[in-house]
N, C-alpha and C. Protein backbone atom coordinates (compact mmCIF):
# COMPACT_ATOMS: atom_id res chain seq x y z
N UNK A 1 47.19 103.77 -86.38
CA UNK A 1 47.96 103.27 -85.24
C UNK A 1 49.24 102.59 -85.70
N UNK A 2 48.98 101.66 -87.10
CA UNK A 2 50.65 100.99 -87.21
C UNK A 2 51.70 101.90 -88.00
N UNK A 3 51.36 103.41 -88.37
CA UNK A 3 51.99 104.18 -88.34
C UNK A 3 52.97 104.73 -87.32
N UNK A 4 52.01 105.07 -86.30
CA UNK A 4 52.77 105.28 -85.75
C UNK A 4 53.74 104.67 -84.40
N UNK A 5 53.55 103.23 -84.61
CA UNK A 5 53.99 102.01 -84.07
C UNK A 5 55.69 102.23 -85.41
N UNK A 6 55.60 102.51 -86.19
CA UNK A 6 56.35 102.20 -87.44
C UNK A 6 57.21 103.76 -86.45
N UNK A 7 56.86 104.81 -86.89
CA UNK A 7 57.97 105.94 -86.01
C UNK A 7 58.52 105.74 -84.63
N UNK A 8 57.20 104.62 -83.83
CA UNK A 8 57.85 105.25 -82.42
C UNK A 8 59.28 103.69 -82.72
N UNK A 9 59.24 102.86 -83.55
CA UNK A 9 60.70 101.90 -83.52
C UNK A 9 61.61 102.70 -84.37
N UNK A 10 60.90 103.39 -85.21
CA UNK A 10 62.60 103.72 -86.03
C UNK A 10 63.21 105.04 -84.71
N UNK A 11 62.42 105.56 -84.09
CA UNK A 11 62.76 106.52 -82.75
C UNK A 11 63.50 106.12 -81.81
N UNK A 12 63.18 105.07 -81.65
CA UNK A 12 64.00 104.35 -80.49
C UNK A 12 65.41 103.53 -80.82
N UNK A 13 64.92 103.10 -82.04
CA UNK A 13 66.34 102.79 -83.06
C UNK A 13 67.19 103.78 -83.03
N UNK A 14 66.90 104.64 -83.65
CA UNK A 14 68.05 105.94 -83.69
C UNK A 14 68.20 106.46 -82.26
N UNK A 15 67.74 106.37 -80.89
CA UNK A 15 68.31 106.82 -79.73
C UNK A 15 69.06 105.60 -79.29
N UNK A 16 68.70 104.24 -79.52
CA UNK A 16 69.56 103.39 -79.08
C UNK A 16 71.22 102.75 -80.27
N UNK A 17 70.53 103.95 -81.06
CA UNK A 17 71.53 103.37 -82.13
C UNK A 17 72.95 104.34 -82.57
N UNK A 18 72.15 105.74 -81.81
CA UNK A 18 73.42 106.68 -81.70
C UNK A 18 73.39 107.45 -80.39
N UNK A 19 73.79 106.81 -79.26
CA UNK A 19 73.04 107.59 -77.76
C UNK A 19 74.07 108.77 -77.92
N UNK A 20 75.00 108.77 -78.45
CA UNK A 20 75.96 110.27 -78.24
C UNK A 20 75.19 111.70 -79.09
N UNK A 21 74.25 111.51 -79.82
CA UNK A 21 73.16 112.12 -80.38
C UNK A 21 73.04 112.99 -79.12
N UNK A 22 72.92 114.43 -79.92
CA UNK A 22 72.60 115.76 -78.96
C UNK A 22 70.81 115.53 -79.01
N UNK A 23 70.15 116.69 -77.68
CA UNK A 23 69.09 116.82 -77.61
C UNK A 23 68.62 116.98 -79.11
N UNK A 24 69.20 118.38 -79.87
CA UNK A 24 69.02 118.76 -81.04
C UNK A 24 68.68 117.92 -82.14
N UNK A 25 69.20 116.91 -82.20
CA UNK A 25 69.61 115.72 -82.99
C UNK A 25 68.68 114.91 -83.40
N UNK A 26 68.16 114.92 -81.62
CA UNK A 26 67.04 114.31 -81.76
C UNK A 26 65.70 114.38 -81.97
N UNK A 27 65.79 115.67 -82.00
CA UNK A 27 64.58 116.02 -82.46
C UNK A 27 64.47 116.26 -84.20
N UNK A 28 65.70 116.73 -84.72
CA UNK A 28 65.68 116.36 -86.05
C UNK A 28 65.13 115.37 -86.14
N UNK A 29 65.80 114.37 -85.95
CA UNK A 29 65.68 113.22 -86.67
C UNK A 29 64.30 112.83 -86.98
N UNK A 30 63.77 113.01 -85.00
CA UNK A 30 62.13 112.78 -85.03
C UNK A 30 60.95 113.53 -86.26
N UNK A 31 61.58 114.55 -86.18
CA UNK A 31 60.79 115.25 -86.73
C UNK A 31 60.80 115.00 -88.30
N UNK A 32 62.00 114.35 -88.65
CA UNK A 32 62.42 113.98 -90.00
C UNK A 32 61.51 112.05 -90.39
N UNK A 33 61.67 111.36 -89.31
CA UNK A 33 61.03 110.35 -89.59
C UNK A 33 59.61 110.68 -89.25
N UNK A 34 58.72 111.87 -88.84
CA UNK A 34 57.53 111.88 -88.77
C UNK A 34 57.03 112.09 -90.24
N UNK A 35 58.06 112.89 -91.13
CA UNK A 35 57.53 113.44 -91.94
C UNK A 35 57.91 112.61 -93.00
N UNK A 36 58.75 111.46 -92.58
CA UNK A 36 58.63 109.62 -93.50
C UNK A 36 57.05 109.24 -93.45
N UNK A 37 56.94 109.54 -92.27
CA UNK A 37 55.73 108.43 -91.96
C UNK A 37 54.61 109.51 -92.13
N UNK A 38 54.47 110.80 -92.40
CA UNK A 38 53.30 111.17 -92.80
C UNK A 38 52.91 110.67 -94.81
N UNK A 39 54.40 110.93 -95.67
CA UNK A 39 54.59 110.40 -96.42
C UNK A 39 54.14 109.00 -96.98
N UNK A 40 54.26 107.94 -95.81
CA UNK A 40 53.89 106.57 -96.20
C UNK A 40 52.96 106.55 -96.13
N UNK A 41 51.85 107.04 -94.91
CA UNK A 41 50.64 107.00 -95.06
C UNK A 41 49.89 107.30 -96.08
N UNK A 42 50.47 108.70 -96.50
CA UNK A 42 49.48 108.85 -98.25
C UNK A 42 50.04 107.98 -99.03
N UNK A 43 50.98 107.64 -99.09
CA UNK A 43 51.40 106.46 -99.96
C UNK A 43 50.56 104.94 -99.73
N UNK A 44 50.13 104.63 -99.01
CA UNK A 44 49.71 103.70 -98.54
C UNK A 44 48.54 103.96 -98.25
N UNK A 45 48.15 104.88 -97.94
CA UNK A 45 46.79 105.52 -97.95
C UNK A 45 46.09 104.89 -96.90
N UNK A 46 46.46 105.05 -95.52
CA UNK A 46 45.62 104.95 -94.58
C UNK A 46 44.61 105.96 -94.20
């Protein structure tokens, strides 16, 4: 769960942090910090 408490702020960070961000954009990004946070988890090993 504090995984993904950890993506859904850096998500909302980056929509409130670049709102001129295309649809496209944003789903990069998402899809780019999911695959941070699948990363930390084995790192951290939840």
């Amino acid at each position: 769960m504090n995984i993904f408490v950890v993506w859904l702020v850096l998500v909302v960070a980056w929509n409130f942090g670049y709102p001129q961000a295309s649809p496209m954009e944003d789903v990069v990004v998402a899809v780019i910090l999911a695959l941070f946070n699948i990363g930390l988890k084995k790192y951290l090993k939840f």
